[in-house]
PDB file of N, CA and C in Angstrom:
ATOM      1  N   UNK A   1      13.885   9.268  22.074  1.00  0.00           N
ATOM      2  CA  UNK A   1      14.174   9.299  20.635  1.00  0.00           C
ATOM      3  C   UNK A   1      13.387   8.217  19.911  1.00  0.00           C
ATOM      4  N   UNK A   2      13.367   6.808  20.823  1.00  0.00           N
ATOM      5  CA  UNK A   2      12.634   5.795  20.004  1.00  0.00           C
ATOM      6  C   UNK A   2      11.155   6.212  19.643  1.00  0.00           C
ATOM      7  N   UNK A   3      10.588   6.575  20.959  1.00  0.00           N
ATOM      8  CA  UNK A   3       9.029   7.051  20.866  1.00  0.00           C
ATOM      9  C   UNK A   3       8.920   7.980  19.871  1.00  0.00           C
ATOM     10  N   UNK A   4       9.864   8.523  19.175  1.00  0.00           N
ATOM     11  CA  UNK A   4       9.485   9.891  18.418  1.00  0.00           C
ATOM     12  C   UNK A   4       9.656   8.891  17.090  1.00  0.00           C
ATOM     13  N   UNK A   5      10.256   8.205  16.849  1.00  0.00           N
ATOM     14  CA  UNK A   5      11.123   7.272  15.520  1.00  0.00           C
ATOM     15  C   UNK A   5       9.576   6.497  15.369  1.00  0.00           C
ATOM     16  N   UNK A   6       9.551   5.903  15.838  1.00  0.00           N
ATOM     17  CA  UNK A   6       8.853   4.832  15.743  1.00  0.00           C
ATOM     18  C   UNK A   6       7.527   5.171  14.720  1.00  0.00           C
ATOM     19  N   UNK A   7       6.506   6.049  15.120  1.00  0.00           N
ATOM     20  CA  UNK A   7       5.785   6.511  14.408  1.00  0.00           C
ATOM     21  C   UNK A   7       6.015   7.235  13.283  1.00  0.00           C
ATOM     22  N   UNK A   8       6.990   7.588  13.270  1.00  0.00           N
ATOM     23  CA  UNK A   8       8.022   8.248  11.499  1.00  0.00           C
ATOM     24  C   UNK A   8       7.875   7.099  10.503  1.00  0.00           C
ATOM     25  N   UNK A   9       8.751   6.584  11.997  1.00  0.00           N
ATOM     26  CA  UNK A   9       9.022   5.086  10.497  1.00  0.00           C
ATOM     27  C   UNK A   9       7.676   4.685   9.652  1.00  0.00           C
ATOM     28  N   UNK A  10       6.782   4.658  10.631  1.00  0.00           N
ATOM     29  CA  UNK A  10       5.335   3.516  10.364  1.00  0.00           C
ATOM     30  C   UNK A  10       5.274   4.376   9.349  1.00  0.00           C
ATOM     31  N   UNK A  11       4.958   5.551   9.599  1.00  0.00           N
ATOM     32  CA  UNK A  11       4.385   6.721   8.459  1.00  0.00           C
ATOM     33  C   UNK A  11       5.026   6.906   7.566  1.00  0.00           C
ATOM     34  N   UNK A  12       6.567   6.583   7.324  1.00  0.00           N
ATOM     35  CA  UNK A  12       7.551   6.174   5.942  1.00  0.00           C
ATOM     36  C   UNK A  12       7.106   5.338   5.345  1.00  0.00           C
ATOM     37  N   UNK A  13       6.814   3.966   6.128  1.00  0.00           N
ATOM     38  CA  UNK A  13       6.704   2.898   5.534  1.00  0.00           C
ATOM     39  C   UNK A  13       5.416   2.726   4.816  1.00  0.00           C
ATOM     40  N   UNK A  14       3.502   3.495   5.595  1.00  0.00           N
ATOM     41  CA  UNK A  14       2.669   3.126   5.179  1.00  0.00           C
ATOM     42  C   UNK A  14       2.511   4.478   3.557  1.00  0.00           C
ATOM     43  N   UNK A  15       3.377   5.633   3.738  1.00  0.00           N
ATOM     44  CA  UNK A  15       3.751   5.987   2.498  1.00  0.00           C
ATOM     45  C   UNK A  15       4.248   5.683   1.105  1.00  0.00           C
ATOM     46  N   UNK A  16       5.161   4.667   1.565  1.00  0.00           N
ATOM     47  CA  UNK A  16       5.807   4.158   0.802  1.00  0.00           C
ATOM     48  C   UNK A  16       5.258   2.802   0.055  1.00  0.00           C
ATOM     49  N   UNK A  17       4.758   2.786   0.983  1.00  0.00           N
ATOM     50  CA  UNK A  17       3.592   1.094   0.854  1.00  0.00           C
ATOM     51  C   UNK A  17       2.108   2.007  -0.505  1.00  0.00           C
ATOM     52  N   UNK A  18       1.937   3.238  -0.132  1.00  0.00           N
ATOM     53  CA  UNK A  18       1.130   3.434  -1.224  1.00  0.00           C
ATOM     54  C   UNK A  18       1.763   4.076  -1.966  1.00  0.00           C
ATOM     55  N   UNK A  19       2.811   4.612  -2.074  1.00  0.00           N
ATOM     56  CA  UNK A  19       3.376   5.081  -3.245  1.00  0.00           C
ATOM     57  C   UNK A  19       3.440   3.882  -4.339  1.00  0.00           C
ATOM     58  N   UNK A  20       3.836   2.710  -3.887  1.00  0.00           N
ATOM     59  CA  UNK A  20       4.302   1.744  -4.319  1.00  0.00           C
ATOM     60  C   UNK A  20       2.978   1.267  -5.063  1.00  0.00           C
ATOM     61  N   UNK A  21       1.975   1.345  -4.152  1.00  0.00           N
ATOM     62  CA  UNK A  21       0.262   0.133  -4.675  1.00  0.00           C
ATOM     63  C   UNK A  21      -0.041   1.599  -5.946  1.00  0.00           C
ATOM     64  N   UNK A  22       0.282   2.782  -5.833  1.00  0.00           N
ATOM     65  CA  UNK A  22      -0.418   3.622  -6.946  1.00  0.00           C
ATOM     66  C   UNK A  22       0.802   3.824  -8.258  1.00  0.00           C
ATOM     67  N   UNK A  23       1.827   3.554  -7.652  1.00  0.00           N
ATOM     68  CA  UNK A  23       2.916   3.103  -9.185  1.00  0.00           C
ATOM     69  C   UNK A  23       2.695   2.207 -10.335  1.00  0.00           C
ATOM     70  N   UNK A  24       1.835   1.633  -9.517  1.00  0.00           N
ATOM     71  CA  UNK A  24       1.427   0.010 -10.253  1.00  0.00           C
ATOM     72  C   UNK A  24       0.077   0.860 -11.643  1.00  0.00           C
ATOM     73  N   UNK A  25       0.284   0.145 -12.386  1.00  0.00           N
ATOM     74  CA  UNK A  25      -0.895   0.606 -13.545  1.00  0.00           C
ATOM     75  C   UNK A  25      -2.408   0.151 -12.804  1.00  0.00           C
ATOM     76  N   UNK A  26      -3.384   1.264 -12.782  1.00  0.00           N
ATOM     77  CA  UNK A  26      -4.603   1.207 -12.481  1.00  0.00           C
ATOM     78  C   UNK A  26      -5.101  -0.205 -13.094  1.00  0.00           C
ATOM     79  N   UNK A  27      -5.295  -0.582 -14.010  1.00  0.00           N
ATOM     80  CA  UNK A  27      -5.423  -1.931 -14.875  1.00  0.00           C
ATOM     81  C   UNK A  27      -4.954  -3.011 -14.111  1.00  0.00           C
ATOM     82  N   UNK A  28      -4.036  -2.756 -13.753  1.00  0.00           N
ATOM     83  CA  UNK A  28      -3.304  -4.096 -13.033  1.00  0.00           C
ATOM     84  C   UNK A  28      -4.607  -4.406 -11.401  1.00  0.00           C
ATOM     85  N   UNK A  29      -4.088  -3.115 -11.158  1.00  0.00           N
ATOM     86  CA  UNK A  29      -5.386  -2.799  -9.774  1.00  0.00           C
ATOM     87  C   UNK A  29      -6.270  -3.263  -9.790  1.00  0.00           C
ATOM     88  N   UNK A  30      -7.550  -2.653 -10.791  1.00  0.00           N
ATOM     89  CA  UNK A  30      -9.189  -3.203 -11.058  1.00  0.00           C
ATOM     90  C   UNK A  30      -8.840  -4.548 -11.434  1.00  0.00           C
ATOM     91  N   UNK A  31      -7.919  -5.397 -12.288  1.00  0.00           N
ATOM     92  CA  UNK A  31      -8.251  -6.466 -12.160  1.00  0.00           C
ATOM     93  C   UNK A  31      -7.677  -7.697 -10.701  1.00  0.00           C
ATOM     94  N   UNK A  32      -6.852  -7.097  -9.675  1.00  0.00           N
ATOM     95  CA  UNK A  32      -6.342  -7.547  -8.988  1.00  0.00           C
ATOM     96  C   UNK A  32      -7.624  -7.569  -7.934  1.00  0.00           C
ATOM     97  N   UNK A  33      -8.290  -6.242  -7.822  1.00  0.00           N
ATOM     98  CA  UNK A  33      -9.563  -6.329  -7.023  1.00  0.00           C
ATOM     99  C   UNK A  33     -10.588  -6.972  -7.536  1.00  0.00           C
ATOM    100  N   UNK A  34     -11.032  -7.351  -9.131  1.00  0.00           N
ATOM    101  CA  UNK A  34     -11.786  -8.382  -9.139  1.00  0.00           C
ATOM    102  C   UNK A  34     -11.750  -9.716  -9.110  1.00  0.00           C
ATOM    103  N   UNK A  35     -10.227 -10.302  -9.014  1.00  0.00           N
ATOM    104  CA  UNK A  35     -10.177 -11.122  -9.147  1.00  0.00           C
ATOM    105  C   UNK A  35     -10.023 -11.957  -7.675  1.00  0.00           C
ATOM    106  N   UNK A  36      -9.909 -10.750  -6.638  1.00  0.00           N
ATOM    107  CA  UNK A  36     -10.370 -11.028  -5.409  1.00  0.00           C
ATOM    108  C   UNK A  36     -11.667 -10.891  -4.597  1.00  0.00           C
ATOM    109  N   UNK A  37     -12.436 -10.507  -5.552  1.00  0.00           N
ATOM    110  CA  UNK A  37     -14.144 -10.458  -5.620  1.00  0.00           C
ATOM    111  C   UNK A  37     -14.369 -11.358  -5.897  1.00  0.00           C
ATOM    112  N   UNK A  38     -13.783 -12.449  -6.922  1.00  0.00           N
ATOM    113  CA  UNK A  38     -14.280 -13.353  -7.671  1.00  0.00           C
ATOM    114  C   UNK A  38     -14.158 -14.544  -6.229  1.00  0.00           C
ATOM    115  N   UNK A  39     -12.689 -14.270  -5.892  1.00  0.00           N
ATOM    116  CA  UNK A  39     -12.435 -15.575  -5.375  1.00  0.00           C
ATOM    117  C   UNK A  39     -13.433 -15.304  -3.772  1.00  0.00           C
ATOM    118  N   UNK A  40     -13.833 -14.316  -3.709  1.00  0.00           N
ATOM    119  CA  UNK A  40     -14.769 -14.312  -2.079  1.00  0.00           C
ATOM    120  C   UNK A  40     -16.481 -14.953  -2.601  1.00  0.00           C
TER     121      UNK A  40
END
């Protein structure tokens, strides 16, 4: 049962993880990625 769970979960979670990063206003995004361009 765990072996079957386990990879669900990940795949809940890395769903949910982008549901979450594309909820966010695009604006917020492009400047969050340049401002981590800036700092590299």
């Amino acid at each position: 049962m765990t072996s079957i769970t386990k990879p669900l979960i990940k795949a809940g979670l890395a769903a949910g993880f982008t549901a979450a990063s594309m909820s966010l206003s695009t604006g917020v995004a492009y400047a969050d990625l340049m401002n981590w361009e800036a700092v590299a």
